[in-house]
Every structure is written in structure tokens, then in C-alpha cells.
PDB file of N, CA and C in Angstrom:
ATOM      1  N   UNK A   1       6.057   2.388  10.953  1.00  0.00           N
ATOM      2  CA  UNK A   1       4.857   3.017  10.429  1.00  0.00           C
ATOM      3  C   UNK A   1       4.625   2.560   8.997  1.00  0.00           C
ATOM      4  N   UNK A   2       3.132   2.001   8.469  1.00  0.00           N
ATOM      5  CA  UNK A   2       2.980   2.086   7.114  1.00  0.00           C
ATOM      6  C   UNK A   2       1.959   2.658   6.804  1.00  0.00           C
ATOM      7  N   UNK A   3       2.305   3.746   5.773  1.00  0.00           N
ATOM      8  CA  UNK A   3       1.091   4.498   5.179  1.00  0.00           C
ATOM      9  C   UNK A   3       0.190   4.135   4.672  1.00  0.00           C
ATOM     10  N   UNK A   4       0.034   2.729   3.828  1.00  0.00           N
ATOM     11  CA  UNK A   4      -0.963   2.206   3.136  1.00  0.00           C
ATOM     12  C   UNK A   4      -1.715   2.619   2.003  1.00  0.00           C
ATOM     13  N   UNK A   5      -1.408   3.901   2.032  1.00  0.00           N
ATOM     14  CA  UNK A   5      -1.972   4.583   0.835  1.00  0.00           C
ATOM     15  C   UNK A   5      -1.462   5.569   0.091  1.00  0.00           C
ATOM     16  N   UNK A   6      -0.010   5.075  -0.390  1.00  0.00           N
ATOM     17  CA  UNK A   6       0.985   5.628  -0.717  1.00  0.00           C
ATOM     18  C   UNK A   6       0.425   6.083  -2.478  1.00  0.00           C
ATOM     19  N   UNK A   7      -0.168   6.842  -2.933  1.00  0.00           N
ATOM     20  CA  UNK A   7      -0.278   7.106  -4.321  1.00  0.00           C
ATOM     21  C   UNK A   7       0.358   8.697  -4.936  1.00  0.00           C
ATOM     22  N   UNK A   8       0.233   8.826  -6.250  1.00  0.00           N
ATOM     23  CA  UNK A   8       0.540   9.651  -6.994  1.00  0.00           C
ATOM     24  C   UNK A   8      -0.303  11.161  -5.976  1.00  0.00           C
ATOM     25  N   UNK A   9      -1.199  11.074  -5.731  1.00  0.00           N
ATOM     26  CA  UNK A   9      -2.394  12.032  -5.490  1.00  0.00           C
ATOM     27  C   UNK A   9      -1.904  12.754  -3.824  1.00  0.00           C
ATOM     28  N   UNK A  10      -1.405  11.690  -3.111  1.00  0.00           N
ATOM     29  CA  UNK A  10      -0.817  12.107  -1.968  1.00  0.00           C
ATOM     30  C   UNK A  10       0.316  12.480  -1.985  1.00  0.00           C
ATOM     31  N   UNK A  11       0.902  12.740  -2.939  1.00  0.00           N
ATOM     32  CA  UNK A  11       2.471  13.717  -3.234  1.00  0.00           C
ATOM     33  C   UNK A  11       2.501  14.547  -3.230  1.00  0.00           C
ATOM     34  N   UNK A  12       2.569  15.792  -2.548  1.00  0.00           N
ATOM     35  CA  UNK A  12       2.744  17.401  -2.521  1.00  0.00           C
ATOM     36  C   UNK A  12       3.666  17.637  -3.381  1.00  0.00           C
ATOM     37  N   UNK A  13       3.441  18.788  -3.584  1.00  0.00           N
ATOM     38  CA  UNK A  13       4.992  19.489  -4.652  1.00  0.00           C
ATOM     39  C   UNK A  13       4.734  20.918  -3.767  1.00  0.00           C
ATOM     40  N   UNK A  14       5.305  21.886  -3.313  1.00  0.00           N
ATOM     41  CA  UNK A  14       5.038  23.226  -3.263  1.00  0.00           C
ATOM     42  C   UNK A  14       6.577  23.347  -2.784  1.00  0.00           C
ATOM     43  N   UNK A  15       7.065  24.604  -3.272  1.00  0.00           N
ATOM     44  CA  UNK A  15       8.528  25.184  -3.222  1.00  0.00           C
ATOM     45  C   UNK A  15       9.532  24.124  -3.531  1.00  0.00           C
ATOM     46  N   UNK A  16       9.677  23.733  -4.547  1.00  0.00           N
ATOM     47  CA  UNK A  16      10.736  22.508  -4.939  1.00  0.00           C
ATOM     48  C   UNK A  16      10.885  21.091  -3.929  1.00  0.00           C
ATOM     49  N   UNK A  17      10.067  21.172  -3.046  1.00  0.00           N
ATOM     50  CA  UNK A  17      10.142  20.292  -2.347  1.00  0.00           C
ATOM     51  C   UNK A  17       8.834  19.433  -2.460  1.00  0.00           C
ATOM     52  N   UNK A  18       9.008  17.760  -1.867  1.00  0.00           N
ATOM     53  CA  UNK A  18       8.141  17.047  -2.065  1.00  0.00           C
ATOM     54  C   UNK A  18       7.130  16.465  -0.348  1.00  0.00           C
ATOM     55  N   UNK A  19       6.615  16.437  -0.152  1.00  0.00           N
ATOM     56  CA  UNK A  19       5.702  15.720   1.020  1.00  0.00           C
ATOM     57  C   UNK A  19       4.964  14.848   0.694  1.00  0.00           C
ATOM     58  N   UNK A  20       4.775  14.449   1.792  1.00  0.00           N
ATOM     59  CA  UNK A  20       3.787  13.041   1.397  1.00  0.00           C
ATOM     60  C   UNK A  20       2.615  13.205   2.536  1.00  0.00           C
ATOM     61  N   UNK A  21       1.518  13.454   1.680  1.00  0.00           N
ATOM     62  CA  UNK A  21       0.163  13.482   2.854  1.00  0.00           C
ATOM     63  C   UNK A  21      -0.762  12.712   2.975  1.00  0.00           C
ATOM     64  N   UNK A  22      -2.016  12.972   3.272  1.00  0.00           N
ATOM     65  CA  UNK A  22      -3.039  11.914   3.479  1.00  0.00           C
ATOM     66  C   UNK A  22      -2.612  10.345   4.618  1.00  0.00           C
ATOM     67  N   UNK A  23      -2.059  11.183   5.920  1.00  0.00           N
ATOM     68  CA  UNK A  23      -2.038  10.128   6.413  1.00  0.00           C
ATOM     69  C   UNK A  23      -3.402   9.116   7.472  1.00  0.00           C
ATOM     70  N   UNK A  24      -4.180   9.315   6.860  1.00  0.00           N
ATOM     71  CA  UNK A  24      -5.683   8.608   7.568  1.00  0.00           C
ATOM     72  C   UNK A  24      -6.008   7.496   7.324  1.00  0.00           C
ATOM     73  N   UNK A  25      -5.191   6.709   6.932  1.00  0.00           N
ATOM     74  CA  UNK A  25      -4.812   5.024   6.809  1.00  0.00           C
ATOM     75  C   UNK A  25      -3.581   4.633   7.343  1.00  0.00           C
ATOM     76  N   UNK A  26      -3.005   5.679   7.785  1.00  0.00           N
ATOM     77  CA  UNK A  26      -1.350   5.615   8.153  1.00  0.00           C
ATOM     78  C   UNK A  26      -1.244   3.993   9.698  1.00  0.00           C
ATOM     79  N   UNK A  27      -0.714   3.301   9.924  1.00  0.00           N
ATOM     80  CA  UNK A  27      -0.581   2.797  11.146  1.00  0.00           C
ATOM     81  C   UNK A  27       0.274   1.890  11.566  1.00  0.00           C
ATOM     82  N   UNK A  28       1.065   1.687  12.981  1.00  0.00           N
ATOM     83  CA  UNK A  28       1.955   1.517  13.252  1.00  0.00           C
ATOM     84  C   UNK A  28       1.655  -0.243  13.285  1.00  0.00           C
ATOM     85  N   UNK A  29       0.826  -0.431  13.165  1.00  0.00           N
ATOM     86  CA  UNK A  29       0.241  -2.029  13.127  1.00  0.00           C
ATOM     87  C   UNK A  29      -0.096  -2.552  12.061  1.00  0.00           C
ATOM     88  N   UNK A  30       0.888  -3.121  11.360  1.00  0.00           N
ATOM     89  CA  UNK A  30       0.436  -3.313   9.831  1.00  0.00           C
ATOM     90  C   UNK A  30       1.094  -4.667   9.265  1.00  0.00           C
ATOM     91  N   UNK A  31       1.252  -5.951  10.222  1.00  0.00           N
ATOM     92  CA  UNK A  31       1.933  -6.902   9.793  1.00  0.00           C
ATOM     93  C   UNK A  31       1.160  -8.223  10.040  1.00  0.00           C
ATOM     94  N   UNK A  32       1.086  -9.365   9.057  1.00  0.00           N
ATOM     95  CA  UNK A  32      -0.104 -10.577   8.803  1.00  0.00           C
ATOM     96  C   UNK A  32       0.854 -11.530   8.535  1.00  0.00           C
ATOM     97  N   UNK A  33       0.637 -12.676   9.300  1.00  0.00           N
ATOM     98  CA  UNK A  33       1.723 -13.628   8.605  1.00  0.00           C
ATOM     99  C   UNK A  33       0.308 -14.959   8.346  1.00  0.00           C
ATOM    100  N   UNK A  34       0.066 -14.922   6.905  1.00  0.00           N
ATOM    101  CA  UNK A  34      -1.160 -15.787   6.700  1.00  0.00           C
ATOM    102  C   UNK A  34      -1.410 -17.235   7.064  1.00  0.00           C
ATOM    103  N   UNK A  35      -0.164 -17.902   7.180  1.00  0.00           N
ATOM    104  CA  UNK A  35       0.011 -19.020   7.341  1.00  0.00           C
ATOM    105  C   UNK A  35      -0.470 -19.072   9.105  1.00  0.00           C
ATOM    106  N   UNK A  36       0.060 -17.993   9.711  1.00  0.00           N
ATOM    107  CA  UNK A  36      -0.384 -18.573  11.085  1.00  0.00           C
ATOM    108  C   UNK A  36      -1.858 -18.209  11.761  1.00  0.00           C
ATOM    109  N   UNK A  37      -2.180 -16.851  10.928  1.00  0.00           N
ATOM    110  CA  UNK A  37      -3.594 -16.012  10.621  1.00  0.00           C
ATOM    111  C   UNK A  37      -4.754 -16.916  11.256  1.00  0.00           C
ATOM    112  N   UNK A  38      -5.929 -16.587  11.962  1.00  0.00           N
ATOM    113  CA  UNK A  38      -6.708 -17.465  11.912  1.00  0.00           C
ATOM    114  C   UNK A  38      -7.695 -16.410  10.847  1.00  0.00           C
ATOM    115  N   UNK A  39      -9.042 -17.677  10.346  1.00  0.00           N
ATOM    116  CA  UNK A  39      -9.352 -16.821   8.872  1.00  0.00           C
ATOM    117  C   UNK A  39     -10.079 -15.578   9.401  1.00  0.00           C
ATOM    118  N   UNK A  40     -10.838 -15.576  10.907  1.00  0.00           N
ATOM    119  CA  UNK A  40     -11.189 -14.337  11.031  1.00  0.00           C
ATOM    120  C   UNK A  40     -10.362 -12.805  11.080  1.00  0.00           C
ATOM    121  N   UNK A  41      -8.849 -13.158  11.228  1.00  0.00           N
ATOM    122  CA  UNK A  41      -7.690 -12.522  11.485  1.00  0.00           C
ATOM    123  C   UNK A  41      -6.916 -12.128   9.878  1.00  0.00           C
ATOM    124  N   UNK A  42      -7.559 -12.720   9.254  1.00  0.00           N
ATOM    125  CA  UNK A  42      -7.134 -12.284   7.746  1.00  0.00           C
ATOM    126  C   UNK A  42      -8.331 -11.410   7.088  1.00  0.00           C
ATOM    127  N   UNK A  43      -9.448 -12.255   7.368  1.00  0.00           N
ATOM    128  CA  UNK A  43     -10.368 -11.191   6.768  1.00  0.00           C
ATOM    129  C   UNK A  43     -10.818  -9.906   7.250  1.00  0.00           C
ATOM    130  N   UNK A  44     -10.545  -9.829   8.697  1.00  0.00           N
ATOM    131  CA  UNK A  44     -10.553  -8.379   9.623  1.00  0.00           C
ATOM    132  C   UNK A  44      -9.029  -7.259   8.149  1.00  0.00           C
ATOM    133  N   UNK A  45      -8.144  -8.026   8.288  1.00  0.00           N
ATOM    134  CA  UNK A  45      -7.003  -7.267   7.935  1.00  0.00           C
ATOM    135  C   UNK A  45      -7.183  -7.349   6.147  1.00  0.00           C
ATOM    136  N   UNK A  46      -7.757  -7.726   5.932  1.00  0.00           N
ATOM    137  CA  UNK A  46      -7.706  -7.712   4.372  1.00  0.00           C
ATOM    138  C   UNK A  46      -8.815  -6.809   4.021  1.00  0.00           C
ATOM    139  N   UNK A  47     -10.093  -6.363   5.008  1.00  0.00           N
ATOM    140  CA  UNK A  47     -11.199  -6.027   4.634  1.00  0.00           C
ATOM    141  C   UNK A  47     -10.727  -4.492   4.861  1.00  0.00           C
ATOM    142  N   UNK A  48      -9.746  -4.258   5.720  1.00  0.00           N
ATOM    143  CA  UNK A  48      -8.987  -2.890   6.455  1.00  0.00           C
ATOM    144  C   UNK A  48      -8.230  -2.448   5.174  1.00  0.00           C
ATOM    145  N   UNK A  49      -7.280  -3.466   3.680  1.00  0.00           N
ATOM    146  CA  UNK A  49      -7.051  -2.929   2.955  1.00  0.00           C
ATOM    147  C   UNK A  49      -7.595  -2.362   2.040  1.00  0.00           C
ATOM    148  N   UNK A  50      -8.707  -3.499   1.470  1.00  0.00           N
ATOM    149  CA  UNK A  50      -9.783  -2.944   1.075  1.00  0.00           C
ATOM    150  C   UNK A  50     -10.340  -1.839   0.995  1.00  0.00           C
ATOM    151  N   UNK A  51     -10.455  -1.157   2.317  1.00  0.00           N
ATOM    152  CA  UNK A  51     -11.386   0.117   2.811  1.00  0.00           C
ATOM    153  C   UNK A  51     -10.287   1.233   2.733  1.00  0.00           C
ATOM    154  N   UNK A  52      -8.939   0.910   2.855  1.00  0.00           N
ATOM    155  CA  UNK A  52      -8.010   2.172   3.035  1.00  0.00           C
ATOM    156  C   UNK A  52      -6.573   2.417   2.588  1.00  0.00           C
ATOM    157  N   UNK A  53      -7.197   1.506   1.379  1.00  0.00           N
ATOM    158  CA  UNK A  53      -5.786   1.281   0.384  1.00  0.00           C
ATOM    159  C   UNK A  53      -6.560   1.639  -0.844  1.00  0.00           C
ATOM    160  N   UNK A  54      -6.075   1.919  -2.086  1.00  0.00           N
ATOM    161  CA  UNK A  54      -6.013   2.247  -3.565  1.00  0.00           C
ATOM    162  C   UNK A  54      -5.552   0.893  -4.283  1.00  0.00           C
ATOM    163  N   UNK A  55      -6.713   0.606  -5.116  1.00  0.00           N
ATOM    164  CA  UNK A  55      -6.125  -1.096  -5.858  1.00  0.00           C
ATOM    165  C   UNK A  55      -5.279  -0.687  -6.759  1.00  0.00           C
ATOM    166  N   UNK A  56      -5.211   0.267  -7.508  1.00  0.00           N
ATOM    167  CA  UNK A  56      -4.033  -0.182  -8.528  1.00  0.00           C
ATOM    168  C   UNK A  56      -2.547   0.290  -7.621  1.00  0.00           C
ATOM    169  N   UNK A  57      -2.277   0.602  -6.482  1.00  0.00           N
ATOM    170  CA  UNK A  57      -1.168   0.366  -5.892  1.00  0.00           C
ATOM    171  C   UNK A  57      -1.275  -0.722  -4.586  1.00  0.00           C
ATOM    172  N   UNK A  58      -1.942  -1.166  -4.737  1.00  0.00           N
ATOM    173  CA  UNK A  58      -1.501  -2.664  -3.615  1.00  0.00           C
ATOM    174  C   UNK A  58      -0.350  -3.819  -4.001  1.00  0.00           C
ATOM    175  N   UNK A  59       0.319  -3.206  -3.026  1.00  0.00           N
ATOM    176  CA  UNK A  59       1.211  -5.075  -3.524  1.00  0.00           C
ATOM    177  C   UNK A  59       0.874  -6.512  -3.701  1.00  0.00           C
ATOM    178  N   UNK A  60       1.266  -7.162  -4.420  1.00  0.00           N
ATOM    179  CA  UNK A  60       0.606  -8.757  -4.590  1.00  0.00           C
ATOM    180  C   UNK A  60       0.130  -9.449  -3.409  1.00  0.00           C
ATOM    181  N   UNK A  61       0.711  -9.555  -2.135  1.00  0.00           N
ATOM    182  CA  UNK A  61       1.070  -9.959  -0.770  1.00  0.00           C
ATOM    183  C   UNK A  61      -0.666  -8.991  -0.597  1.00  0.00           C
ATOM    184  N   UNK A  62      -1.262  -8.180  -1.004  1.00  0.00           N
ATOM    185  CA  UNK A  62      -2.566  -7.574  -0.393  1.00  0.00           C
ATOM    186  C   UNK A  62      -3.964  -8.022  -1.262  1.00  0.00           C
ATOM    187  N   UNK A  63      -3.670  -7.890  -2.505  1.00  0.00           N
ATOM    188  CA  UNK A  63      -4.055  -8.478  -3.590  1.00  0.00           C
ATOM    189  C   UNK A  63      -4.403 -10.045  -3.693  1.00  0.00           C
ATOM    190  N   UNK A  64      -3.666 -10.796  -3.779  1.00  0.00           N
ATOM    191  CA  UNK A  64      -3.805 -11.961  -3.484  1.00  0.00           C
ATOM    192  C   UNK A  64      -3.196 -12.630  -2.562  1.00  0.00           C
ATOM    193  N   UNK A  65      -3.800 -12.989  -1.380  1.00  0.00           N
ATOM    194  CA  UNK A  65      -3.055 -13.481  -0.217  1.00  0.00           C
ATOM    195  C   UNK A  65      -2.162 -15.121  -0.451  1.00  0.00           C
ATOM    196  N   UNK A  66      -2.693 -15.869  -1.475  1.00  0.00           N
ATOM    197  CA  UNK A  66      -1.735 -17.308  -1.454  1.00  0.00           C
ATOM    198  C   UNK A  66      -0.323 -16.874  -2.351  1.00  0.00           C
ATOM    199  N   UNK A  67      -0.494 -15.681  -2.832  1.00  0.00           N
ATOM    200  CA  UNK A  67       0.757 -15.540  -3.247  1.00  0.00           C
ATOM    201  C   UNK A  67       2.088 -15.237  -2.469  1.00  0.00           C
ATOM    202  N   UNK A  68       2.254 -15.107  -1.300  1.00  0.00           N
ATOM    203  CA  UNK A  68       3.106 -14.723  -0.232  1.00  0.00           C
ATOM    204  C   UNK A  68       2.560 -15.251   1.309  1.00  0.00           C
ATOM    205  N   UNK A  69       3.171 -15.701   2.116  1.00  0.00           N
ATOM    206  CA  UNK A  69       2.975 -15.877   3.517  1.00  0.00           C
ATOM    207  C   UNK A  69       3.149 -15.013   4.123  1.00  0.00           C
ATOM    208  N   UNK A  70       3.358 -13.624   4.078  1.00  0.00           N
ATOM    209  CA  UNK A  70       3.024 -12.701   4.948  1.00  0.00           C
ATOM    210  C   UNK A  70       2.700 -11.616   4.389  1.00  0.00           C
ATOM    211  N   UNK A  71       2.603 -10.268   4.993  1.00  0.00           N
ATOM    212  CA  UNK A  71       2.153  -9.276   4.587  1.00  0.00           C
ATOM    213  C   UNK A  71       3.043  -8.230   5.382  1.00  0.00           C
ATOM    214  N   UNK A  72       3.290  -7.112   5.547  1.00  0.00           N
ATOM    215  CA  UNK A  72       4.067  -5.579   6.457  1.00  0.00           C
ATOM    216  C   UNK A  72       3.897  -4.631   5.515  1.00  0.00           C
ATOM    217  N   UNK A  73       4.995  -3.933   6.513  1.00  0.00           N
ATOM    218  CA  UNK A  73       5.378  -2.738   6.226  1.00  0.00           C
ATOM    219  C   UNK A  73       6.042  -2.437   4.503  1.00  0.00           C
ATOM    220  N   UNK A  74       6.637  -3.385   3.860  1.00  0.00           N
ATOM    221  CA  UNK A  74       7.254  -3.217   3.011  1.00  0.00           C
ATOM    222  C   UNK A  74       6.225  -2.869   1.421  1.00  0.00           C
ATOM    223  N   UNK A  75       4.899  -3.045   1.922  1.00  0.00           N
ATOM    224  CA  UNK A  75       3.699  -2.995   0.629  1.00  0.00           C
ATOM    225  C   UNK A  75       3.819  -1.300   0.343  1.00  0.00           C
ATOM    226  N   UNK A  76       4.332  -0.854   1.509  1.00  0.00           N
ATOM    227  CA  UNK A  76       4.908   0.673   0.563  1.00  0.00           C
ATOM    228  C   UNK A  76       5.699   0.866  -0.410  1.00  0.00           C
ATOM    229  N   UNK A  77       6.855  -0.130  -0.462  1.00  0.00           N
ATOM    230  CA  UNK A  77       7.717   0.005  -0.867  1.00  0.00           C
ATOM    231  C   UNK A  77       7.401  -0.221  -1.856  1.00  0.00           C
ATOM    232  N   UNK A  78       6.404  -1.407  -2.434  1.00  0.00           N
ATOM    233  CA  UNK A  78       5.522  -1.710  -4.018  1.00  0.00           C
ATOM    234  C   UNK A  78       5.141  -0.309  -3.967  1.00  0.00           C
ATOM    235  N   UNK A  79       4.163   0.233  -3.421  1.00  0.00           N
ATOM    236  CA  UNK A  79       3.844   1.668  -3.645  1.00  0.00           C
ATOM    237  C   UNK A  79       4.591   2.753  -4.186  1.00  0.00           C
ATOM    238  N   UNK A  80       5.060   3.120  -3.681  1.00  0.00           N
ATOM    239  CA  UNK A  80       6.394   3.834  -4.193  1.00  0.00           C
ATOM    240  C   UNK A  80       6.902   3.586  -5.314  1.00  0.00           C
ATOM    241  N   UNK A  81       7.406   2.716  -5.711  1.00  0.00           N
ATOM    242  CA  UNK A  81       7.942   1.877  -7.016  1.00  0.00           C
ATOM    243  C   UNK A  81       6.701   1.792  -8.302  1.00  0.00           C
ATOM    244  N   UNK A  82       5.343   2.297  -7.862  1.00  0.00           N
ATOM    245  CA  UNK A  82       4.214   2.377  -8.882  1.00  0.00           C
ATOM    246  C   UNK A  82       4.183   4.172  -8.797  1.00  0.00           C
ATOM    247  N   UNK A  83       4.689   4.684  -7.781  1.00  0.00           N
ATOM    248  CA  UNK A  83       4.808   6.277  -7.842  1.00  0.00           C
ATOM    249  C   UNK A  83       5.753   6.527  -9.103  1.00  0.00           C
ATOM    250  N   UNK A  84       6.810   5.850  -8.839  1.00  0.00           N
ATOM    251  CA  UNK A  84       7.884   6.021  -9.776  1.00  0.00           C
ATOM    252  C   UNK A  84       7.579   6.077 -10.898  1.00  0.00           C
ATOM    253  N   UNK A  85       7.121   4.371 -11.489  1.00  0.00           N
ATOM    254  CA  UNK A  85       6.619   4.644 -12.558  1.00  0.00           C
ATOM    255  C   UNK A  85       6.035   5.372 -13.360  1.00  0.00           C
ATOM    256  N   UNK A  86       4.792   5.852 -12.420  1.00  0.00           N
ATOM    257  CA  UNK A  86       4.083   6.793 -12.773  1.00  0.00           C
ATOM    258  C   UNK A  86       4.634   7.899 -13.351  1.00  0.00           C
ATOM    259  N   UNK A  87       5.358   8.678 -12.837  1.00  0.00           N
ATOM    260  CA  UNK A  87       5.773   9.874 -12.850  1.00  0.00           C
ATOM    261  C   UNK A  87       7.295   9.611 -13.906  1.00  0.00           C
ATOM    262  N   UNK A  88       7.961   8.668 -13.991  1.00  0.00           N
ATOM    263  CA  UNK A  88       8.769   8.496 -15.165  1.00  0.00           C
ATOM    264  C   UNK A  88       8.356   8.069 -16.685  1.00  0.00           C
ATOM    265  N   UNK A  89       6.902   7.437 -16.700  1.00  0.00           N
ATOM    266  CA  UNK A  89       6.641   6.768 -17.765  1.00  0.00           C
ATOM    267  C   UNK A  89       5.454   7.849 -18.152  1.00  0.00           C
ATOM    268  N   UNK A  90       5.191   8.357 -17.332  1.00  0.00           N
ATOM    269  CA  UNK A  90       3.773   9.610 -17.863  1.00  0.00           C
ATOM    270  C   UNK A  90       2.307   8.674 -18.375  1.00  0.00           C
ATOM    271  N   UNK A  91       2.385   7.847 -17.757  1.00  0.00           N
ATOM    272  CA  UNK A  91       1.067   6.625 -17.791  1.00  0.00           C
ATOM    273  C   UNK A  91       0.227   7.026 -16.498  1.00  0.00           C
ATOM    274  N   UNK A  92      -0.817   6.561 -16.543  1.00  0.00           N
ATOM    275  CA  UNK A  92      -1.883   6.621 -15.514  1.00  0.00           C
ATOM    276  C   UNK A  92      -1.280   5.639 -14.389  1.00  0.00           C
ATOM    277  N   UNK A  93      -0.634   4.679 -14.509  1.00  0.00           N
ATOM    278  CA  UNK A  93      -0.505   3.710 -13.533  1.00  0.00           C
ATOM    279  C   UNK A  93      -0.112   1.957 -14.264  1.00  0.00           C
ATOM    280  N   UNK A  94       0.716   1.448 -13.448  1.00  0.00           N
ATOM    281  CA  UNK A  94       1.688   0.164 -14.091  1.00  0.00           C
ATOM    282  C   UNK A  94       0.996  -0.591 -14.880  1.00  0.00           C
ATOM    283  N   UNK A  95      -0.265  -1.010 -14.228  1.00  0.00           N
ATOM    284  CA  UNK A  95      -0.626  -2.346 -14.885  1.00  0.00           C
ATOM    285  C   UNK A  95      -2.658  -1.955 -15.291  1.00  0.00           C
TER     286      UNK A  95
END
């Protein structure tokens, strides 16, 4: 599963505990390997981040596609790691 829209805003807090909501971009189909992509097959999937992702947490791999040959599940994991920040550095967001 990748959520895709992993931000600060979709973090619950209630009773010391944390959740993670807003799953309406959430999907179990979330992997591009560009090199083999045909271009209608990149721009279907890039236009999908576009519409249901948050730019200042997209990973590079979504952002700019010649920078990486593929794309997955792991663009949460950039996500997350800009949650962090967030919430350790008391900034609006990394970059």
C-alpha cells in the first residue's frame, strides 16, 4: 500500500497516540519503472501525482522523473522523513 499523501496535516494526535488519515489517494498500485514506461504510461501516472499528492512532500523520483528510473512505494518514506523534519525543526516544511 502507498499513501501518497503522507503530510504534517494528516497526522492525528488524540489520547497520546498518533494516526495517520486521509486515506483518498491511498493505493495498492503505485509502481513506474520510467525507462520501460511508454510516455502515455508516465503521463497517466505522473498526472495521478499531481492531482493527489502535496508538492512540497513529493520525492525527487515524482518531481522530476530523469532523476531516477523508477518510482514505488518507498516516496512515503521521503514523506515521512519531511514529517520529521517538520515537527523536529518547527519550520513549515524542508525546502
Amino acid at each position: 500500500m502507498c499513501h501518497r499523501d503522507l503530510k504534517v496535516e494528516n497526522i492525528l494526535y488524540k489520547q497520546e497516540s498518533f494516526k495517520i488519515g486521509d486515506f483518498g489517494s491511498c493505493t495498492e498500485k503505485f509502481k513506474i519503472d520510467y525507462k520501460t514506461a511508454s510516455k502515455n504510461e508516465i503521463h497517466e501516472f505522473l498526472s495521478v501525482v499531481e492531482r493527489e499528492s502535496t508538492n512540497m512532500y513529493r520525492a525527487p523520483e515524482l518531481v522530476n522523473r530523469y532523476s531516477a528510473s523508477y518510482a514505488d512505494e518507498q516516496v512515503d518514506v521521503w514523506a515521512l522523513g519531511c514529517i520529521l523534519y517538520v515537527l523536529c525543526s518547527g519550520q513549515s516544511h524542508p525546502f
